[in-house]
N, C-alpha and C. Protein backbone atom coordinates (compact mmCIF):
# COMPACT_ATOMS: atom_id res chain seq x y z
N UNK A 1 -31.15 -18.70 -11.56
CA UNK A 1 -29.91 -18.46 -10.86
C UNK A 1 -28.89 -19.51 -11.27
N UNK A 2 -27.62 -19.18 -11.52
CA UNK A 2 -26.77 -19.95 -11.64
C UNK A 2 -25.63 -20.19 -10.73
N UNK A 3 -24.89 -20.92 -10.82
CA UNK A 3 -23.70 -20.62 -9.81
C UNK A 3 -22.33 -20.72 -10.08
N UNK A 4 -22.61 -19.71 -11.25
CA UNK A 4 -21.02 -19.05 -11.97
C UNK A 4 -20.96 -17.73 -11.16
N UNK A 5 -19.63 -17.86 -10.73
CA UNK A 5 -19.53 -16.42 -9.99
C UNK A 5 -19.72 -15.13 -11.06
N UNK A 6 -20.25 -14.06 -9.96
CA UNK A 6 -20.40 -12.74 -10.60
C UNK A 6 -18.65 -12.13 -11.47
N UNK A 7 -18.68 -11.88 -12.43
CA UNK A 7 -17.94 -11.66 -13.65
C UNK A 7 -16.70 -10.33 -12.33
N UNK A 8 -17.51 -9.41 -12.00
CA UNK A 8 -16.67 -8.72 -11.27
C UNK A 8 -16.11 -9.06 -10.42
N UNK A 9 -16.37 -10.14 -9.47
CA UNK A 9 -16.01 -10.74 -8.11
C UNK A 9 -14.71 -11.67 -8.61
N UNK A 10 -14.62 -12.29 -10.04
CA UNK A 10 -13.25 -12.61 -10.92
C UNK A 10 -12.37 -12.05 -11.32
N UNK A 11 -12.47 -10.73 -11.33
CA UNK A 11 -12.02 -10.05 -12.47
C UNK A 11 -10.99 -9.42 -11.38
N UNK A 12 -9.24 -9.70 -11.96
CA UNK A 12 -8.00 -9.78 -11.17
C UNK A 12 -7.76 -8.03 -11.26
N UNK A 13 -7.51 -7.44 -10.39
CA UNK A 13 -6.50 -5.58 -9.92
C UNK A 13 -5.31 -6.09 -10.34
N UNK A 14 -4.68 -5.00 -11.13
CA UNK A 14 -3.14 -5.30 -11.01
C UNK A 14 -2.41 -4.94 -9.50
N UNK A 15 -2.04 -5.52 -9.49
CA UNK A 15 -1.29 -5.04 -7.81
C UNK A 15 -1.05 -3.83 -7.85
N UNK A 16 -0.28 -3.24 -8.97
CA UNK A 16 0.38 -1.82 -8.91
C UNK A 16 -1.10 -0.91 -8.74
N UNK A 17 -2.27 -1.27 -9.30
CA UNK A 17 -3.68 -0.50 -8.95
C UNK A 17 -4.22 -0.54 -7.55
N UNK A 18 -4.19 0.83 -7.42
CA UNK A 18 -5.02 1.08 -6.23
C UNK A 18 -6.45 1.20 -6.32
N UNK A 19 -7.06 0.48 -5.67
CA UNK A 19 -8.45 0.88 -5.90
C UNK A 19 -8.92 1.86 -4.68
N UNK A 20 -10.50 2.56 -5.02
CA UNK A 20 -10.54 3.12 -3.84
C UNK A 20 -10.55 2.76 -2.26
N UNK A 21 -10.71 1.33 -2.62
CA UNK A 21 -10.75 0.95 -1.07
C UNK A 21 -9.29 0.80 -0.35
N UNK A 22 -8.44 0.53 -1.59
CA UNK A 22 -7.27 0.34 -1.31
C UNK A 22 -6.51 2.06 -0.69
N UNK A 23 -7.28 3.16 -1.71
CA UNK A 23 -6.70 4.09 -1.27
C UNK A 23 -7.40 4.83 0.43
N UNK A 24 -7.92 4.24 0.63
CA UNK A 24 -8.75 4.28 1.78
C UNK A 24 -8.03 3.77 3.26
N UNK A 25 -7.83 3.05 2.92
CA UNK A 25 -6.98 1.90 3.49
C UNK A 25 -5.09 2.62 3.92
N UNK A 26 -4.68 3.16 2.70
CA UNK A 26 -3.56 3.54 2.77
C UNK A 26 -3.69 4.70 3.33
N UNK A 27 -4.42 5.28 3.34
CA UNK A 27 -4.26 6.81 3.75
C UNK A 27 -4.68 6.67 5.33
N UNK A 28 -5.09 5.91 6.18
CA UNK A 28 -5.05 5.24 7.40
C UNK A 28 -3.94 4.65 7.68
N UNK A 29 -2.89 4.48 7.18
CA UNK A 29 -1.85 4.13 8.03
C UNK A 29 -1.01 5.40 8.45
N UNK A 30 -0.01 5.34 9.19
CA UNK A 30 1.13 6.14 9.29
C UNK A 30 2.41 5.31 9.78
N UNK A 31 3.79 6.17 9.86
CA UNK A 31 4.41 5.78 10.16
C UNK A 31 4.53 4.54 11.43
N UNK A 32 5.58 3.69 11.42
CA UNK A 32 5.61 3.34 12.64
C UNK A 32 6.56 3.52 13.88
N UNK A 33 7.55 4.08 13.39
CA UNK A 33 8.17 5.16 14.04
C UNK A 33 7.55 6.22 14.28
N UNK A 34 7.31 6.96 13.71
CA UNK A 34 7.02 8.64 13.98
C UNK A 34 5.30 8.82 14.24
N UNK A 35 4.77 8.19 13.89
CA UNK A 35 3.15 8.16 13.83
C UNK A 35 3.01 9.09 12.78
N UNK A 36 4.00 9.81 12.13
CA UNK A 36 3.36 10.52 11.06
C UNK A 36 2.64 10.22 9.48
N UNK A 37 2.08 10.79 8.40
CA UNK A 37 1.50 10.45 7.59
C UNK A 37 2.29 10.26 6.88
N UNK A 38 1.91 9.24 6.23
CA UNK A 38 2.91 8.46 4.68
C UNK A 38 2.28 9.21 3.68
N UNK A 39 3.17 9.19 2.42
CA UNK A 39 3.10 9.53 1.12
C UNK A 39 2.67 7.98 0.79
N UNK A 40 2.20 8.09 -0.61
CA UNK A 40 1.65 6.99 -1.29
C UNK A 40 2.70 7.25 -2.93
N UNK A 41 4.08 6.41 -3.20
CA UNK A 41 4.47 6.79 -4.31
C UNK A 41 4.24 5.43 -4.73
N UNK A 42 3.72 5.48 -6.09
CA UNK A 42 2.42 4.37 -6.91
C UNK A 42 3.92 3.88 -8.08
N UNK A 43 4.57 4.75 -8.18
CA UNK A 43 5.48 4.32 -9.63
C UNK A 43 6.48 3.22 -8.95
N UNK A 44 6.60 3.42 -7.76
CA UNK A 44 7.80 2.72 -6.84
C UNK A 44 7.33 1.71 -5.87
N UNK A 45 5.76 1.65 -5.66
CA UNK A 45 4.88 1.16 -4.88
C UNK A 45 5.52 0.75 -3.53
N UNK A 46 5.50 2.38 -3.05
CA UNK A 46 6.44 2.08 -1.69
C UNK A 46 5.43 3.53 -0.80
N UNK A 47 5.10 3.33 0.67
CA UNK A 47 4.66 3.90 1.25
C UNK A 47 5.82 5.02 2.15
N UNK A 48 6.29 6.28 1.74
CA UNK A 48 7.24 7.20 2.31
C UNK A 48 6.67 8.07 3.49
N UNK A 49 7.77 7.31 4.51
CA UNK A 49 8.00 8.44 6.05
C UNK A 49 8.51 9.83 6.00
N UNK A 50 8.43 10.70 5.80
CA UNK A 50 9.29 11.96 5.12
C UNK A 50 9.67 12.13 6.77
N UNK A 51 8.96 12.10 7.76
CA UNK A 51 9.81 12.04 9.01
C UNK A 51 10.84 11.22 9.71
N UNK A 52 10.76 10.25 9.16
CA UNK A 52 11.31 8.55 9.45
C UNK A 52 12.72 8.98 8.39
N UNK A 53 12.05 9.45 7.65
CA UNK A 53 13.41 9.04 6.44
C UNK A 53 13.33 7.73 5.72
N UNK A 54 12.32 7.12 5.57
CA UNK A 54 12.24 5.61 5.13
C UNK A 54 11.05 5.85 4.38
N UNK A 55 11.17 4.55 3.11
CA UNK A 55 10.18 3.64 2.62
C UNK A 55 9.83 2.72 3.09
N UNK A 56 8.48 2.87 3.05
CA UNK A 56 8.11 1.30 3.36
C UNK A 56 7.52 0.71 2.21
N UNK A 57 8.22 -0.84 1.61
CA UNK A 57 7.76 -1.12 0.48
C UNK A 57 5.95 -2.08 0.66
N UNK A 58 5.43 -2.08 -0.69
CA UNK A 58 3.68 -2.76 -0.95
C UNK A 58 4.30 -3.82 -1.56
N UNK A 59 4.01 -4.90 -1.36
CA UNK A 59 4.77 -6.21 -1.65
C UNK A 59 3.03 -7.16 -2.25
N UNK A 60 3.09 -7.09 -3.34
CA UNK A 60 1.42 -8.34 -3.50
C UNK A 60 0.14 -7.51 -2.99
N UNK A 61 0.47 -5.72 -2.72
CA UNK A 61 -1.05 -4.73 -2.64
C UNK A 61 -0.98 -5.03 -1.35
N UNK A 62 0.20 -4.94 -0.71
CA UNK A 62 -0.03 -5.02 1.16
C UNK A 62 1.07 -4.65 1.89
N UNK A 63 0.93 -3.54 2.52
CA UNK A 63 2.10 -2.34 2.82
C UNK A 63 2.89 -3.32 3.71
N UNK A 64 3.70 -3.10 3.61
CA UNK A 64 5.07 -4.53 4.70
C UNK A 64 5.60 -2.92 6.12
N UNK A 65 5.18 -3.06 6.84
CA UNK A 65 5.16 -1.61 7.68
C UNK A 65 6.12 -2.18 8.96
N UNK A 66 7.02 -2.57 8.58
CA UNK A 66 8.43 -3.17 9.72
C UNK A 66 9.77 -2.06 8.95
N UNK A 67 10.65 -1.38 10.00
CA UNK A 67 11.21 -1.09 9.80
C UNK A 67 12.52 -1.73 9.06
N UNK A 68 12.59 -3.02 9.78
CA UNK A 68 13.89 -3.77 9.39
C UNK A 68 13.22 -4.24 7.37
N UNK A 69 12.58 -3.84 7.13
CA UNK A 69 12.05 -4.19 5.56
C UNK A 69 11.94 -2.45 4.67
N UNK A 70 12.22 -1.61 5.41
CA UNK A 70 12.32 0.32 4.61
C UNK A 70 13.33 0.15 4.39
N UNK A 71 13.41 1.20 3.22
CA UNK A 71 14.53 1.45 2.46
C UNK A 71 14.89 2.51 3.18
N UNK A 72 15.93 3.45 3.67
CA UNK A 72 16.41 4.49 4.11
C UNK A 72 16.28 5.41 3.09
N UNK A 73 15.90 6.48 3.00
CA UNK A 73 15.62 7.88 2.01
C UNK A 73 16.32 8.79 2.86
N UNK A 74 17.20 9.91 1.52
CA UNK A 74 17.50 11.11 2.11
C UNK A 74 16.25 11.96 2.39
């Protein structure tokens, strides 16, 4: 046994990657206004209220879920 960490337990996600736990994770939130379900848009890495009318932006792979921080969407 050694005590070099395991190669995978190092090995850096790009933020913009979701992994499955990550998508696991996201698909458990909802709005916080509306309680309704978010979209997951990955190119913009922003979590969308289609009821709210807002984004909520993923800042460092960690949804920022305050209104005063959404972008307003038509």
């Amino acid at each position: 046994m050694t005590d070099t960490p395991d190669a995978s337990a190092t090995t850096a996600t790009p933020s913009n990657a979701a992994t499955p736990h990550d998508r696991r994770m996201l698909e458990a939130l909802v709005c916080p206004v509306t309680q309704a379900v978010l979209t997951y848009d990955a190119e913009k890495m922003e979590l969308i209220s289609k009821a709210a009318h807002l984004a909520f932006p993923i800042r460092d792979g960690i949804p920022i879920m305050l209104v005063s921080e959404a972008r307003a969407i038509e």
